[in-house]
Every structure is written in structure tokens, then in C-alpha cells.
C-alpha atoms as a PDB file:
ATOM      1  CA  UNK A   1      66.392 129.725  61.929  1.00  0.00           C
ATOM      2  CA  UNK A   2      70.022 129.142  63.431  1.00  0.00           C
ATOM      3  CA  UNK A   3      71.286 126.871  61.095  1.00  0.00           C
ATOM      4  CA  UNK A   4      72.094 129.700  58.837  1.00  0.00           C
ATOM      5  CA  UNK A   5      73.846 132.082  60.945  1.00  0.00           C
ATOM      6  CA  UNK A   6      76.149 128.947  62.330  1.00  0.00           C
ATOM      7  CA  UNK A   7      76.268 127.648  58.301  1.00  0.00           C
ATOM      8  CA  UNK A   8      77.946 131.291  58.108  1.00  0.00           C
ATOM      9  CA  UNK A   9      80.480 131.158  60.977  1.00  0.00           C
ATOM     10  CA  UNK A  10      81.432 127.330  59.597  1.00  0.00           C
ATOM     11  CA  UNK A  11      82.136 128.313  55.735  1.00  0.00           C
ATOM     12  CA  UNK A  12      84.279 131.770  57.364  1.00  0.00           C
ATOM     13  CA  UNK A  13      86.247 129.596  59.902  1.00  0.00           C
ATOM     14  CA  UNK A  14      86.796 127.327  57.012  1.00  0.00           C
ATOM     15  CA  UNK A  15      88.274 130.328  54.771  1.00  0.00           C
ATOM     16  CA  UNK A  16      89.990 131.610  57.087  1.00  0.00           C
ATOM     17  CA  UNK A  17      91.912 127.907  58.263  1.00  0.00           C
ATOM     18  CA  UNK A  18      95.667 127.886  57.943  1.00  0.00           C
ATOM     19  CA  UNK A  19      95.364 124.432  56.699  1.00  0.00           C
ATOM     20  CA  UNK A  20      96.829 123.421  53.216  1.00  0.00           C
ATOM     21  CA  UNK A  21      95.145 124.564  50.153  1.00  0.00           C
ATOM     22  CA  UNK A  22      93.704 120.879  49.919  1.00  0.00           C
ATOM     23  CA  UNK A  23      92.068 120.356  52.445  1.00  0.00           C
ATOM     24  CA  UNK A  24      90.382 123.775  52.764  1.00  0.00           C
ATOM     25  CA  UNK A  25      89.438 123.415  49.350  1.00  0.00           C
ATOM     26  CA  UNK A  26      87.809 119.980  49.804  1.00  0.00           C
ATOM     27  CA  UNK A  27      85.963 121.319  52.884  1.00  0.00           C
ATOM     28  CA  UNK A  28      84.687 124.359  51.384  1.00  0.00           C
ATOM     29  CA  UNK A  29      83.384 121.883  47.998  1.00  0.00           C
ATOM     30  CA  UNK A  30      81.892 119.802  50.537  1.00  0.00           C
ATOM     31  CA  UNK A  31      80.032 122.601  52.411  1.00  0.00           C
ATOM     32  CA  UNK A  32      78.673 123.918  48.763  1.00  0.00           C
ATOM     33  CA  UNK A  33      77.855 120.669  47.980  1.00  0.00           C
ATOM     34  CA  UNK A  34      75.243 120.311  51.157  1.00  0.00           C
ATOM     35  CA  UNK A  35      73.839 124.160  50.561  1.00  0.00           C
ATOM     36  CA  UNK A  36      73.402 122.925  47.360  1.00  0.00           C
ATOM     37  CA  UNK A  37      71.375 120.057  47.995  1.00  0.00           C
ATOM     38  CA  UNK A  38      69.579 121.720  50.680  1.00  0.00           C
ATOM     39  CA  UNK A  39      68.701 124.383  48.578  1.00  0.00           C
ATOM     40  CA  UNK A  40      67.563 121.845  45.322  1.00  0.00           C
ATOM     41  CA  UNK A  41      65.635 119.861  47.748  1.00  0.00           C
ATOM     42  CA  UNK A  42      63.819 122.974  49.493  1.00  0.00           C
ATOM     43  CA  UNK A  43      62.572 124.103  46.050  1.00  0.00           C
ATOM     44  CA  UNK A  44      62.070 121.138  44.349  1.00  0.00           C
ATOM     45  CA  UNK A  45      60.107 119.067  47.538  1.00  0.00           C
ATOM     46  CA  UNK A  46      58.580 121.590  49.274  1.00  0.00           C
ATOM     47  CA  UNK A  47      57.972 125.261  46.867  1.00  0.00           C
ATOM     48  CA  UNK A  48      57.455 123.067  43.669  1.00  0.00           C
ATOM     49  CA  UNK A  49      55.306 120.490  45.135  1.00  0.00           C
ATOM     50  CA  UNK A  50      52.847 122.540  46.521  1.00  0.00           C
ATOM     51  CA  UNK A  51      52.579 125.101  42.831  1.00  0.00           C
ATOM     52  CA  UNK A  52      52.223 121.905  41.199  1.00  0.00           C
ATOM     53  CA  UNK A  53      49.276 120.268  43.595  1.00  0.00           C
ATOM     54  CA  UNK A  54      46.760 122.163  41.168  1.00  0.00           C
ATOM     55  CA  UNK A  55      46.320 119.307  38.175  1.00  0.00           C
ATOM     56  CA  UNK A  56      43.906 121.472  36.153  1.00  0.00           C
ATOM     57  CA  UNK A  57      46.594 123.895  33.778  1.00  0.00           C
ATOM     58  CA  UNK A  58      49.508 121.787  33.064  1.00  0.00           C
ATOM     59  CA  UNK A  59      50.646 124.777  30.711  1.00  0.00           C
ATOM     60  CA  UNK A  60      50.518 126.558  33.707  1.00  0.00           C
ATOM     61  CA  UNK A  61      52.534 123.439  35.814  1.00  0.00           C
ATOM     62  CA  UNK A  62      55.202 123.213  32.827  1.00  0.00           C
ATOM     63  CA  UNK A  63      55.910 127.099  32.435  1.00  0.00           C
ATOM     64  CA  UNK A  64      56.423 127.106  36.722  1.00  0.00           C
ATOM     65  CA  UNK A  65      59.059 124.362  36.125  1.00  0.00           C
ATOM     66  CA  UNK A  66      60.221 126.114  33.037  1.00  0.00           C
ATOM     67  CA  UNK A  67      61.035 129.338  34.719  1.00  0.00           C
ATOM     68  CA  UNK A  68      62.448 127.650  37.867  1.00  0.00           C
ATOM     69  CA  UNK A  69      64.672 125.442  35.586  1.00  0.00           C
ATOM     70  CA  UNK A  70      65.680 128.577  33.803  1.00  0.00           C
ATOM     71  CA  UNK A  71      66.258 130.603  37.034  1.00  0.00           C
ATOM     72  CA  UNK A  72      68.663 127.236  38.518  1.00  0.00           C
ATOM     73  CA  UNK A  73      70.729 127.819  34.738  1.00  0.00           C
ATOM     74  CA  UNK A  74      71.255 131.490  35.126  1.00  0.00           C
ATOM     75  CA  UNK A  75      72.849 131.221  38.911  1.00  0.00           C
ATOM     76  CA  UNK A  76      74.680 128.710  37.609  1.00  0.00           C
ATOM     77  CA  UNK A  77      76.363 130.790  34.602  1.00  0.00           C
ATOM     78  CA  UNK A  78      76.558 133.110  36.751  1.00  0.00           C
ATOM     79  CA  UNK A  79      78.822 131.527  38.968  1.00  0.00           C
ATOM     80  CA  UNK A  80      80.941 129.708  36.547  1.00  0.00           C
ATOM     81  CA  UNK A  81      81.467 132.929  34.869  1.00  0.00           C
ATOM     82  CA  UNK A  82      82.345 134.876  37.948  1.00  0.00           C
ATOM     83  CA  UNK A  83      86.548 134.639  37.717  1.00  0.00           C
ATOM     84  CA  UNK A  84      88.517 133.743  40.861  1.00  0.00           C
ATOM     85  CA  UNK A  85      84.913 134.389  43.182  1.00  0.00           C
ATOM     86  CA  UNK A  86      86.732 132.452  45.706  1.00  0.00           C
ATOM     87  CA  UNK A  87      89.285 134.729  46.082  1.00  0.00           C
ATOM     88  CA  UNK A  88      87.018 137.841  46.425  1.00  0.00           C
ATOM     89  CA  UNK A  89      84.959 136.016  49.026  1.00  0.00           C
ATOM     90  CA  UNK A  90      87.870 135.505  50.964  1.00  0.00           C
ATOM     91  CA  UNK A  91      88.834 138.818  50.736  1.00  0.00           C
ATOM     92  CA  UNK A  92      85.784 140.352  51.564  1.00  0.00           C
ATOM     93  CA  UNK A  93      86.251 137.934  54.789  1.00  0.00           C
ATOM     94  CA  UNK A  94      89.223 138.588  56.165  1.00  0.00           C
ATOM     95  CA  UNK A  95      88.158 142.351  55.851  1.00  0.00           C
ATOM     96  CA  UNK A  96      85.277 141.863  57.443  1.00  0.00           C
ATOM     97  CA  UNK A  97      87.055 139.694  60.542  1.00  0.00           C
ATOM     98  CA  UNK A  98      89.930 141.841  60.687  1.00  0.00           C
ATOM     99  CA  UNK A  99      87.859 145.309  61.023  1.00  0.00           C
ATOM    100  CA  UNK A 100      88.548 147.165  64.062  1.00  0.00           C
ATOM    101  CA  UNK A 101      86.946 150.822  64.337  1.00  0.00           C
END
């Protein structure tokens, strides 16, 4: 239940680094990269594997993996057509770190 809240403060000290554009790039695609797989692995080992235990409807079996497929494709386009989503992120960030009431 931590490991999200400290995934958080990681990926925002990352952002927020003064190191070169490089390296804080290569960082943050490594940090995606591990959500990523986390998240493919969650659905895919545990959620999946446990709708597909039932062997009786495999209409039923192919239309779950169907829709999940389908659901993995729209984030996807979504994010690739999202323009300079980096930069917004950031911005929301530093925003968000730099509040003061």
C-alpha cells in the first residue's frame, strides 16, 4: 500500500532534478518502464488469470481478453496522442511543490 505513495515522491523528485535533460529523461523512461510492467503483469497474472479459470465459455474467455486488449490500445493512443504530456506533468508539479497559501 506504500509503494505507491513513495513511487509518487520518486517520479516528482525525478522531475523536479536539476540534472541534464539526459539523464532525467532516461530515469523518468526507466521508471515508466517498471509501472509499466508492473501494471501488464498485475492484469495479465493475477485479474486475467483468475476471469479465465472458468474453461466452460471460451466466447466468453476470448471477448474478456478482447476488451482488455482493446482497453491496453486505447491508453496507449491516448498517450501517444497527448502532445508535450511531459511538459504539462511537470508543470502541474512544480505548481503543486511550489504552492504556499
Amino acid at each position: 500500500a506504500m509503494m505507491s505513495p513513495i513511487g509518487v515522491v520518486i517520479g516528482i523528485g525525478v522531475s523536479l532534478s536539476h540534472t541534464d535533460g539526459l539523464s532525467r529523461e532516461t530515469a523518468t523512461g526507466v521508471l515508466q518502464a517498471i509501472a509499466t510492467g508492473t501494471f501488464l503483469f498485475v492484469t495479465f497474472m493475477e485479474i486475467l488469470a483468475n476471469e479465465l479459470k472458468n474453461r466452460s465459455d471460451t466466447d466468453i474467455q476470448m471477448l474478456k481478453v478482447l476488451l482488455a486488449v482493446i482497453g491496453f490500445v486505447i491508453v496507449a493512443v491516448t498517450k501517444l496522442a497527448s502532445e508535450d504530456d511531459h511538459a504539462k506533468g511537470l508543470k502541474a508539479c512544480t505548481m503543486l511543490v511550489s504552492f504556499q497559501p
